[in-house]
Protein backbone atom coordinates (compact mmCIF):
# COMPACT_ATOMS: atom_id res chain seq x y z
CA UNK A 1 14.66 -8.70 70.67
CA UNK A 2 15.66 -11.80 72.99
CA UNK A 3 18.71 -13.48 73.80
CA UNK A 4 19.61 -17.17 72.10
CA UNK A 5 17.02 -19.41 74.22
CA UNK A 6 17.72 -22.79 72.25
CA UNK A 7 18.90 -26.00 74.00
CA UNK A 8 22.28 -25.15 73.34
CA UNK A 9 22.82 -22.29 74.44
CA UNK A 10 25.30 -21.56 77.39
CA UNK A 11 23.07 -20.32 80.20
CA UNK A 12 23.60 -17.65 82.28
CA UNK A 13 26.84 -16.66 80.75
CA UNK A 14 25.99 -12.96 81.39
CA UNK A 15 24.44 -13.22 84.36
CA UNK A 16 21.79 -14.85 85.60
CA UNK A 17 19.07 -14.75 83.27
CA UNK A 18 21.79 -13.62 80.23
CA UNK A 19 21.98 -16.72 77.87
CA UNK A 20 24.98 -16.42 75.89
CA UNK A 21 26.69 -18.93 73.21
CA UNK A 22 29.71 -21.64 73.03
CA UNK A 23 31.36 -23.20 70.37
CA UNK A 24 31.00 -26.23 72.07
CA UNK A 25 33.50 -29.08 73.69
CA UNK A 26 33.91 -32.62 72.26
CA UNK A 27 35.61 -34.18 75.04
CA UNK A 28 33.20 -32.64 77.68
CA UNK A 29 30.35 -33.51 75.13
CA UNK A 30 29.08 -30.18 74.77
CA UNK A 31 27.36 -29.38 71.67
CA UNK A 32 27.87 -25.66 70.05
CA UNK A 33 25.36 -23.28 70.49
CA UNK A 34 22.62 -23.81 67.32
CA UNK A 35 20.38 -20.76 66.21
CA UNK A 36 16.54 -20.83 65.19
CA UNK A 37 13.99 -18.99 62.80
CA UNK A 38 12.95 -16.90 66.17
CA UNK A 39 16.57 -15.87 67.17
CA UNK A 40 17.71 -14.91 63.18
CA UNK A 41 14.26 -13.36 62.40
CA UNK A 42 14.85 -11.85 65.92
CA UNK A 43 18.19 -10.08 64.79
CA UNK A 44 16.95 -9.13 61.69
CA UNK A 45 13.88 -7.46 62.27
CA UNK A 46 15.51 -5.28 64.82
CA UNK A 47 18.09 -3.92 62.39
CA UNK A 48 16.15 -3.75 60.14
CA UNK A 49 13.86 -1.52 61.84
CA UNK A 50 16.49 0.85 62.74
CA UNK A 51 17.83 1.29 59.61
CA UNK A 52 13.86 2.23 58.10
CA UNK A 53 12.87 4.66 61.06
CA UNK A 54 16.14 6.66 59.41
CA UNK A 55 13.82 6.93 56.62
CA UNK A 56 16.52 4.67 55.02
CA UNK A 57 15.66 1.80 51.92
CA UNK A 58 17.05 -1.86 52.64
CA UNK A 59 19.87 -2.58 50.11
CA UNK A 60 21.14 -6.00 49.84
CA UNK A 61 24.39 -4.70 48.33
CA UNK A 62 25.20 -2.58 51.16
CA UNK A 63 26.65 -3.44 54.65
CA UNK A 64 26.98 0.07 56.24
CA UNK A 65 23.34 1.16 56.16
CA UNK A 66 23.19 0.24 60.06
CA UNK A 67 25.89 2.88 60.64
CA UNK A 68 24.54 5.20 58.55
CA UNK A 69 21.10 4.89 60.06
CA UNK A 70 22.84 5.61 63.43
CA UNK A 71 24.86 8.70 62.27
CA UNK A 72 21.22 9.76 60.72
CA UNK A 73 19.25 9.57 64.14
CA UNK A 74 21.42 11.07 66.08
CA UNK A 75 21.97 13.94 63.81
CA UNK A 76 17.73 14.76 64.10
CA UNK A 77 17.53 14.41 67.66
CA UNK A 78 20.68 16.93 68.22
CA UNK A 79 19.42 20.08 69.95
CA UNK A 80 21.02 22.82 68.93
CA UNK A 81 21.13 26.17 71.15
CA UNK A 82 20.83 29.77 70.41
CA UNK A 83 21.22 32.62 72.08
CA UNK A 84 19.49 34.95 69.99
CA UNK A 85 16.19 36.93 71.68
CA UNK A 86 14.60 37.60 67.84
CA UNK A 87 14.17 33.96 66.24
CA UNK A 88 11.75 32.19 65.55
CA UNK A 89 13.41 28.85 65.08
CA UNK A 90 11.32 25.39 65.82
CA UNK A 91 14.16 23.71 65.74
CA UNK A 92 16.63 25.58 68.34
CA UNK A 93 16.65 25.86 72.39
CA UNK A 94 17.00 29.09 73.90
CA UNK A 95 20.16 29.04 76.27
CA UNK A 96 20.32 30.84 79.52
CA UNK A 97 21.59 33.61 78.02
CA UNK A 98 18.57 34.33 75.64
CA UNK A 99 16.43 33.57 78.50
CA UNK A 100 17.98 35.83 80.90
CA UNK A 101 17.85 38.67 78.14
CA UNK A 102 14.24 38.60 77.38
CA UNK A 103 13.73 38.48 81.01
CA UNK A 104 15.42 41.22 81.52
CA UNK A 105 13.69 43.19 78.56
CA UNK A 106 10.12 42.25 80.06
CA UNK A 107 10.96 43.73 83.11
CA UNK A 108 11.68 46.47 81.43
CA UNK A 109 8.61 47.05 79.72
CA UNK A 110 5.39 49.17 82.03
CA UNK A 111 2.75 47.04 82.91
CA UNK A 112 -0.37 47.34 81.75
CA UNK A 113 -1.78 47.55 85.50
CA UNK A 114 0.51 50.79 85.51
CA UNK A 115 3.80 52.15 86.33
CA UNK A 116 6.13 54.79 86.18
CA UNK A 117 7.81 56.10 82.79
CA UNK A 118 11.44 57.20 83.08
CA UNK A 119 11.66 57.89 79.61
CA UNK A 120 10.08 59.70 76.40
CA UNK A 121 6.99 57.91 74.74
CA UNK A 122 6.86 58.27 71.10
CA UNK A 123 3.78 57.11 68.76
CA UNK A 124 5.49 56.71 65.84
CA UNK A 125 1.77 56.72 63.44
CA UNK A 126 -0.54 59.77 62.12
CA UNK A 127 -4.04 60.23 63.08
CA UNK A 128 -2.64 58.34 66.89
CA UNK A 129 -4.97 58.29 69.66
CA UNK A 130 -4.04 57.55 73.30
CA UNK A 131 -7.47 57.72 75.71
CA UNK A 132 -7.63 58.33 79.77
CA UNK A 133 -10.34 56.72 81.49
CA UNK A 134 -11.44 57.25 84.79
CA UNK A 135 -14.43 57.07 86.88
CA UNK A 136 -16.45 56.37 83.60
CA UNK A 137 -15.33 58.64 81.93
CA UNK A 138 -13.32 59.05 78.62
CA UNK A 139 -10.93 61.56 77.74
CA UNK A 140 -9.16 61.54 74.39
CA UNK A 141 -5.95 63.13 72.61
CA UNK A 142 -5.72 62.69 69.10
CA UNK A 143 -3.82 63.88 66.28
CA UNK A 144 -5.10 64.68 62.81
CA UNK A 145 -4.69 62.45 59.58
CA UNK A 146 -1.55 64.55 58.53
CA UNK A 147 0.15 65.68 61.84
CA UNK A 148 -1.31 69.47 61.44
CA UNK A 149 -3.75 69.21 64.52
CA UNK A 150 -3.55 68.15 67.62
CA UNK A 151 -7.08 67.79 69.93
CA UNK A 152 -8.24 66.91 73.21
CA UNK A 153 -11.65 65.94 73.11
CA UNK A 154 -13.57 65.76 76.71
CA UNK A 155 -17.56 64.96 76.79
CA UNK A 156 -20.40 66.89 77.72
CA UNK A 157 -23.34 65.62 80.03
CA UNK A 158 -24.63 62.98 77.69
CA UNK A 159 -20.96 61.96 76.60
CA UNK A 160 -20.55 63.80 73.36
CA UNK A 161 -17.53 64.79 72.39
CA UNK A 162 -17.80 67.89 70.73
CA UNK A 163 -15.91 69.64 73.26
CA UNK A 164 -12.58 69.99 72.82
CA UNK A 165 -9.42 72.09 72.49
CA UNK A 166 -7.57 72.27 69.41
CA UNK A 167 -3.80 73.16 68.72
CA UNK A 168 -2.96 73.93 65.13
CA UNK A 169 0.87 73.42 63.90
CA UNK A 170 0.54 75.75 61.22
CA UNK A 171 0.26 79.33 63.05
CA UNK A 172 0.95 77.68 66.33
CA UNK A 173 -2.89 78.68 67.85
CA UNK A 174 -4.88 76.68 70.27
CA UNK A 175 -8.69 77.14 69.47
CA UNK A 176 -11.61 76.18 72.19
CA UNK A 177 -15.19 74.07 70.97
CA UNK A 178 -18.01 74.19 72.52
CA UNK A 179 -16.47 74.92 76.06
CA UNK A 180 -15.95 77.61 78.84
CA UNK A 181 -12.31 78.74 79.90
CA UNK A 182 -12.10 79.40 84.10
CA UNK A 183 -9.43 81.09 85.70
CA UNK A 184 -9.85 80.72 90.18
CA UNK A 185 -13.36 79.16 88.71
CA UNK A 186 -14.25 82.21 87.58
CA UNK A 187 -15.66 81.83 83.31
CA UNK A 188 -13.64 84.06 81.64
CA UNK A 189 -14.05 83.13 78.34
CA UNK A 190 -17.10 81.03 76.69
CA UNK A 191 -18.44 79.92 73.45
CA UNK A 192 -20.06 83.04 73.00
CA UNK A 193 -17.77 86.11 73.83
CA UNK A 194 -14.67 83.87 72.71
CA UNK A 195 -14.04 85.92 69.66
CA UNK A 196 -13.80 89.02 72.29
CA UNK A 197 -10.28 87.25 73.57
CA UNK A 198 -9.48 85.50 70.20
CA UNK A 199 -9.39 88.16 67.82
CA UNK A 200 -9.08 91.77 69.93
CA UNK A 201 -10.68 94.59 69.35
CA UNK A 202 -8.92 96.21 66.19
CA UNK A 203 -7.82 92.42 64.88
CA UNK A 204 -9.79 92.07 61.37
CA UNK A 205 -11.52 95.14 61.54
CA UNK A 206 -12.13 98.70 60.08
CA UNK A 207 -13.98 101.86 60.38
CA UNK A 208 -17.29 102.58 58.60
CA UNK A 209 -18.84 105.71 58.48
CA UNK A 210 -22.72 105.60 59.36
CA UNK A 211 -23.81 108.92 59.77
CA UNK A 212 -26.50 108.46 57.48
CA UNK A 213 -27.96 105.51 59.21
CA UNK A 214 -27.52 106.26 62.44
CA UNK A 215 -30.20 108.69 64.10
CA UNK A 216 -30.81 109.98 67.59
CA UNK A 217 -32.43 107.79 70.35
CA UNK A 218 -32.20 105.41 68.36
CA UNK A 219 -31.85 101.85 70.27
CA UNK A 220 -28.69 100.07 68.11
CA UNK A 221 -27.90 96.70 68.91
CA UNK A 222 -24.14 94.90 68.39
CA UNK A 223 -24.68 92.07 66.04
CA UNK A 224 -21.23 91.61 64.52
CA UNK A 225 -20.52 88.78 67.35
CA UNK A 226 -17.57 91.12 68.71
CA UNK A 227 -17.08 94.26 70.29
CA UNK A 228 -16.92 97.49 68.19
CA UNK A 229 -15.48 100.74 68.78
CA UNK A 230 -18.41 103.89 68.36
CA UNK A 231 -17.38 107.36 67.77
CA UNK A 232 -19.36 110.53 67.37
CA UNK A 233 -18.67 114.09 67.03
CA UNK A 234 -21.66 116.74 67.53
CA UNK A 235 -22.61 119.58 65.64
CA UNK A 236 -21.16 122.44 67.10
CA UNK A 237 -23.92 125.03 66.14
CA UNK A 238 -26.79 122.93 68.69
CA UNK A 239 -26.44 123.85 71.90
CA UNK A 240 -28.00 120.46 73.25
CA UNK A 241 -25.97 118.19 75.17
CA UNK A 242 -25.42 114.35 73.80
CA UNK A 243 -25.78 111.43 75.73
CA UNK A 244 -24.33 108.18 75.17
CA UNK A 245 -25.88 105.14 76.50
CA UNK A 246 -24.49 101.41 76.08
CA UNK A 247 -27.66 98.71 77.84
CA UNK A 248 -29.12 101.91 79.32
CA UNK A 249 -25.77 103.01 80.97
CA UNK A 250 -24.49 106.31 80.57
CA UNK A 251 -20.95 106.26 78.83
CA UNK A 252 -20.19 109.15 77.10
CA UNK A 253 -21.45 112.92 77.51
CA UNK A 254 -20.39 115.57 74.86
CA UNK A 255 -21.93 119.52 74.63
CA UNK A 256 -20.76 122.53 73.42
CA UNK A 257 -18.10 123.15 75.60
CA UNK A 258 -16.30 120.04 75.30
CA UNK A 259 -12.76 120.36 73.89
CA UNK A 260 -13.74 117.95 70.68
CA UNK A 261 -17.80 117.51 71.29
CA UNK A 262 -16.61 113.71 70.45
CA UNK A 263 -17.93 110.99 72.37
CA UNK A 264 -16.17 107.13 72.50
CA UNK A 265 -17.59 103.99 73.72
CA UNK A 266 -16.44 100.08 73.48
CA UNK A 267 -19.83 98.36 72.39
CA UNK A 268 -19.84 94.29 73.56
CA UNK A 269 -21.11 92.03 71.64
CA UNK A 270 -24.84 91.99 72.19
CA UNK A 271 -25.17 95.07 73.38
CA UNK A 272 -27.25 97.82 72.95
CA UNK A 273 -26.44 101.10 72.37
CA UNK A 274 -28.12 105.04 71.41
CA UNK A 275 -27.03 108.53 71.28
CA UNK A 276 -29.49 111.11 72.76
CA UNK A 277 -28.67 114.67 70.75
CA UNK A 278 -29.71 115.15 66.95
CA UNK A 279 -26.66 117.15 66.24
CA UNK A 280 -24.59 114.43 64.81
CA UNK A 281 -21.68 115.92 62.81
CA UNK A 282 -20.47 112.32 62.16
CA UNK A 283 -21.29 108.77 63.43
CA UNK A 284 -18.23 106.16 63.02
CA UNK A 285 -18.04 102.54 64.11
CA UNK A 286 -14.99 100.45 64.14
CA UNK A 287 -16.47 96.91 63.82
């Protein structure tokens, strides 16, 4: 775009530099202003142009398509704002407000370098697993496929996890794998005499009557994997005393002259075990 630049144009009439135009003067002698090709093609172009970047078709029978054009451009570069904190508009501006808010709700939110929890933390998913790290090393609680377990696995010396403690929702029992329980750092319980705190003596078992395969110094061992409970009564015709020994320690004496001639012993798991007299009225084992 220029302003009219022919020789007739009133110059300066704007301002310096501002050509304008003048219908001219006969009795000063000054022509009108005249156009040319430049000015007209000058004046068209530039409409013309704003009435296609609207995305607009030139119609020779219309003479508002310039205002329309206008009404059309401003109306895509309007911003509108929003306030909301969920959208995912392209075509809206966060205000303040909305910016203020998610602020507010990141600062809110722990940091992954840590922090302190005020409140509950629920894992809303089954089969969840949330791991502690540190110094190397890898601890993990899980929960089972269908929410009836609950485990926290730990590793051994060459990082296996197959130690771990299980609780189980259904009877509301925790069960130990493959690890040693320590009270004052003391092992109380391990993988091998667990069943001996699990499942007491008495729990899941019943007497049996061996007399008939039981026989005097006889070295019996406990193979059952739990304690059992011996009993034997001797013959009171023999004279002979009875000796009870559990790994070669005297437990139990019974003669003649005892009240019942009945001898009781707890035998551990493992252990070993014998009676010393031949006079066996009866030989019972709760196991």
């Amino acid at each position: 775009m220029h302003r009219i630049d022919t020789p007739t144009a009133q110059k300066d009439k704007f301002g310096e530099g501002k050509n304008g135009f003048t219908k001219g003067n006969p009795q000063t002698g000054t022509p009108a202003t005249q156009l040319d090709y430049l000015y007209c093609d000058a004046i068209q172009e530039e409409i013309a142009n704003a009435i296609e970047s609207a995305g607009i078709k030139l119609n020779k029978s219309k003479h508002n398509q310039l205002a329309s054009a206008i009404k059309e451009l401003i109306t895509k570069g309007k911003v509108t704002l929003s306030s909301a904190t969920n959208s995912t508009s392209e075509t809206e501006a966060a205000t303040p407000k909305a910016i203020k808010a998610a602020y507010d709700l990141a600062n809110e939110k722990l940091s992954l370098t840590g922090g302190k929890l005020t409140g509950d933390l629920i894992i809303e998913k089954m089969n969840a697993s949330i791991q502690l790290s540190t110094s190397g090393t890898n601890y993990v609680l899980s929960t089972s496929e269908n929410g009836d377990t609950c485990s926290f696995y730990f590793p051994d010396a060459e990082d296996n996890y197959t130690h771990r403690l299980i609780y189980t929702k259904e009877n509301k029992t925790f069960n130990y794998k493959h690890c040693d329980v320590r009270i004052d750092d003391s092992v109380v319980i391990t993988a091998e005499n667990i069943n001996n705190y699990v499942q007491p003596l008495g729990y899941n078992q019943k007497w049996y009557d061996v007399t008939k395969s039981r026989q005097a110094n006889i070295i019996y061992t406990n193979t059952t994997g739990r304690a059992i409970f011996v009993s034997i009564v001797k013959d009171g015709v023999e004279t002979n005393t009875g000796y009870f020994y559990v790994d070669d320690i005297l437990v139990g004496i019974n003669t003649r002259t005892t009240p019942s001639m009945q001898v009781t012993a707890i035998v551990p798991a493992g252990s070993s075990y014998y009676y010393t007299s031949k006079a066996i009225e009866s030989w019972a084992e709760l196991r």
